[in-house]
Protein backbone atom coordinates (compact mmCIF):
# COMPACT_ATOMS: atom_id res chain seq x y z
CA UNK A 1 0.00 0.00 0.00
CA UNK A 2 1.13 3.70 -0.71
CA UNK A 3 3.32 4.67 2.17
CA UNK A 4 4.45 7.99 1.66
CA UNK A 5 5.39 11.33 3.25
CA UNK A 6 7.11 13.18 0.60
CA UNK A 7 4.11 14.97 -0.94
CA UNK A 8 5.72 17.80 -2.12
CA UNK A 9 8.58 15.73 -4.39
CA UNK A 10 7.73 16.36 -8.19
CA UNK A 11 9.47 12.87 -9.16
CA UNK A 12 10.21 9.48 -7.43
CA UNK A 13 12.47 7.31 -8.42
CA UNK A 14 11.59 3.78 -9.66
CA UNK A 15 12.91 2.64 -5.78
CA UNK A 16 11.28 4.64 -4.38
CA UNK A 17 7.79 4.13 -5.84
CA UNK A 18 8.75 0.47 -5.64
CA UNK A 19 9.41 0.61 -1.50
CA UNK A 20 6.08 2.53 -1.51
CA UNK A 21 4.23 -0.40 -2.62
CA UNK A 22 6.26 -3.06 -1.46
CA UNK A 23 7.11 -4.64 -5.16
CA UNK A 24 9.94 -5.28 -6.68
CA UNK A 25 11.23 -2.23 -9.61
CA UNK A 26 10.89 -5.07 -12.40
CA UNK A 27 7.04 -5.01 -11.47
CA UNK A 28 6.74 -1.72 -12.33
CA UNK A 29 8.44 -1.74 -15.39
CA UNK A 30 6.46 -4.99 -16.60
CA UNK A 31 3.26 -2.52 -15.43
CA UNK A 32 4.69 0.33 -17.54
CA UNK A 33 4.10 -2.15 -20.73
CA UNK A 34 0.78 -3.68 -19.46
CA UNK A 35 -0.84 -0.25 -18.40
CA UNK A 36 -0.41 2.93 -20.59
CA UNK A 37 -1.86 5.00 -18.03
CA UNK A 38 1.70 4.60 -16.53
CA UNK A 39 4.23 6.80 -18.16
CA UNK A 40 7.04 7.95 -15.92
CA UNK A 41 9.89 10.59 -17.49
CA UNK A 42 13.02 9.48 -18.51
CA UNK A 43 16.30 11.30 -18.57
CA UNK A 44 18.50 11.34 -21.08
CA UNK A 45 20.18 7.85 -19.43
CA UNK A 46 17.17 6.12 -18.91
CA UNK A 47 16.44 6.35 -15.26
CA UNK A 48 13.10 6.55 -14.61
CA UNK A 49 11.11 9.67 -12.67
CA UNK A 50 7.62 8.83 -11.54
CA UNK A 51 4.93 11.94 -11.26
CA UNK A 52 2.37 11.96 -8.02
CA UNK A 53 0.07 10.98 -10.97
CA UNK A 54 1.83 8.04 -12.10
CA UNK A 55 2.52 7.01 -8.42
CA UNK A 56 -1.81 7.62 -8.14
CA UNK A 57 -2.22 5.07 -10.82
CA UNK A 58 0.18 2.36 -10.04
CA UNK A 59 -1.77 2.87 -6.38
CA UNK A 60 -4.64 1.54 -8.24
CA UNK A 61 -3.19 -1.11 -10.12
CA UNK A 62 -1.96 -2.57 -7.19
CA UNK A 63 -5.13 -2.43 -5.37
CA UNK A 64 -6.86 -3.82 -8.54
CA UNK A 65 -4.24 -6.26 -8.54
CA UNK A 66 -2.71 -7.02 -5.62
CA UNK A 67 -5.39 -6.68 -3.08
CA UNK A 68 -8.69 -7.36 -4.96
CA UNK A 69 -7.47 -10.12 -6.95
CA UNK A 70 -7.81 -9.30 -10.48
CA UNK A 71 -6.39 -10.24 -13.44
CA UNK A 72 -4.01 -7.53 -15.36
CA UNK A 73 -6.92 -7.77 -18.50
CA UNK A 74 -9.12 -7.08 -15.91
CA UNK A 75 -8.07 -4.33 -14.14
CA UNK A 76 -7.21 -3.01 -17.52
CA UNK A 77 -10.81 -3.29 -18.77
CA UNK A 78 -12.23 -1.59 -14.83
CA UNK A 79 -9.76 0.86 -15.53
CA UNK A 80 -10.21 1.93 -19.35
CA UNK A 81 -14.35 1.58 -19.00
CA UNK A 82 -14.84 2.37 -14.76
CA UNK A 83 -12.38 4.65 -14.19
CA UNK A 84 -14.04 7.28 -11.92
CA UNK A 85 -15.90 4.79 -9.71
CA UNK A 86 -12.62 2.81 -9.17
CA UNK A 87 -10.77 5.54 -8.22
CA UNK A 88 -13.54 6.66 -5.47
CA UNK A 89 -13.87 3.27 -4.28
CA UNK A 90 -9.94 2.76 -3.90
CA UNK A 91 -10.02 6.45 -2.21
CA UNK A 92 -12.66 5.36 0.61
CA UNK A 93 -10.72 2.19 1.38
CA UNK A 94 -7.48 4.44 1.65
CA UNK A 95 -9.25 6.69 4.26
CA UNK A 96 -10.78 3.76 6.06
CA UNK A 97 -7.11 1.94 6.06
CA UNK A 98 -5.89 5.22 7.64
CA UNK A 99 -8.45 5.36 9.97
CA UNK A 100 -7.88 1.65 11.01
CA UNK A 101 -4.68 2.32 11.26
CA UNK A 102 -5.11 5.26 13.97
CA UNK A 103 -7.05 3.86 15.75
CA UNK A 104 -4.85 0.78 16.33
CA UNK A 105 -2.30 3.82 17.40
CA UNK A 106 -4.48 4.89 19.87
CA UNK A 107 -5.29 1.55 21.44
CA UNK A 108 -1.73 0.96 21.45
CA UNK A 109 -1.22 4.01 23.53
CA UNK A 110 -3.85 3.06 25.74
CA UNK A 111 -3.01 -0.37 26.70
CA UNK A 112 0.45 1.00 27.26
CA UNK A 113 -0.89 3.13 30.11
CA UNK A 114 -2.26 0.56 31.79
């Protein structure tokens, strides 16, 4: 899952987008062929530089993926026809992660006071 605090960077590197998710870097390039939503910059030696947007679709892809299940054709298809309805479903289970997530924070804190 997306685990990121650099929100004001303009480009991640294929690493770093990699650690974010938890895959390996030759996932993301074998994405990059799959998905043409996914088009990071390249400089003049190759090295890829992910956008916030690109890093917002792979988050997708892996929760189409990854999490739900589905096949790359699939998530391809929800993508290219569902688009808008994917993205607000894979927002609300982002917020509700975080707020699971908190809350398991605060219980830790609790039961550490005891």
């Amino acid at each position: 899952m997306l685990h990121t605090d650099k929100e004001l960077k303009l480009y991640y590197s294929i690493a770093e987008v990699a650690d974010m998710f938890g895959v390996n870097p030759s996932l993301l390039r074998f994405w990059e062929k799959e998905f043409p939503q996914i088009s990071p910059r390249t400089s003049g030696r190759g090295v890829r530089q992910y956008r916030k947007e690109d890093v917002e679709t792979i988050g997708l892809i892996y929760h189409l993926v990854k999490e739900k299940g589905m096949t790359l054709p699939g998530a391809r298809q929800r993508l290219k026809v569902n688009k808008e309805t994917t993205i607000k479903n894979y927002e609300i289970i982002n917020r509700l992660k975080g707020i699971k997530e908190e809350l398991l924070a605060i219980k830790r804190e609790l039961d550490g006071r005891d």
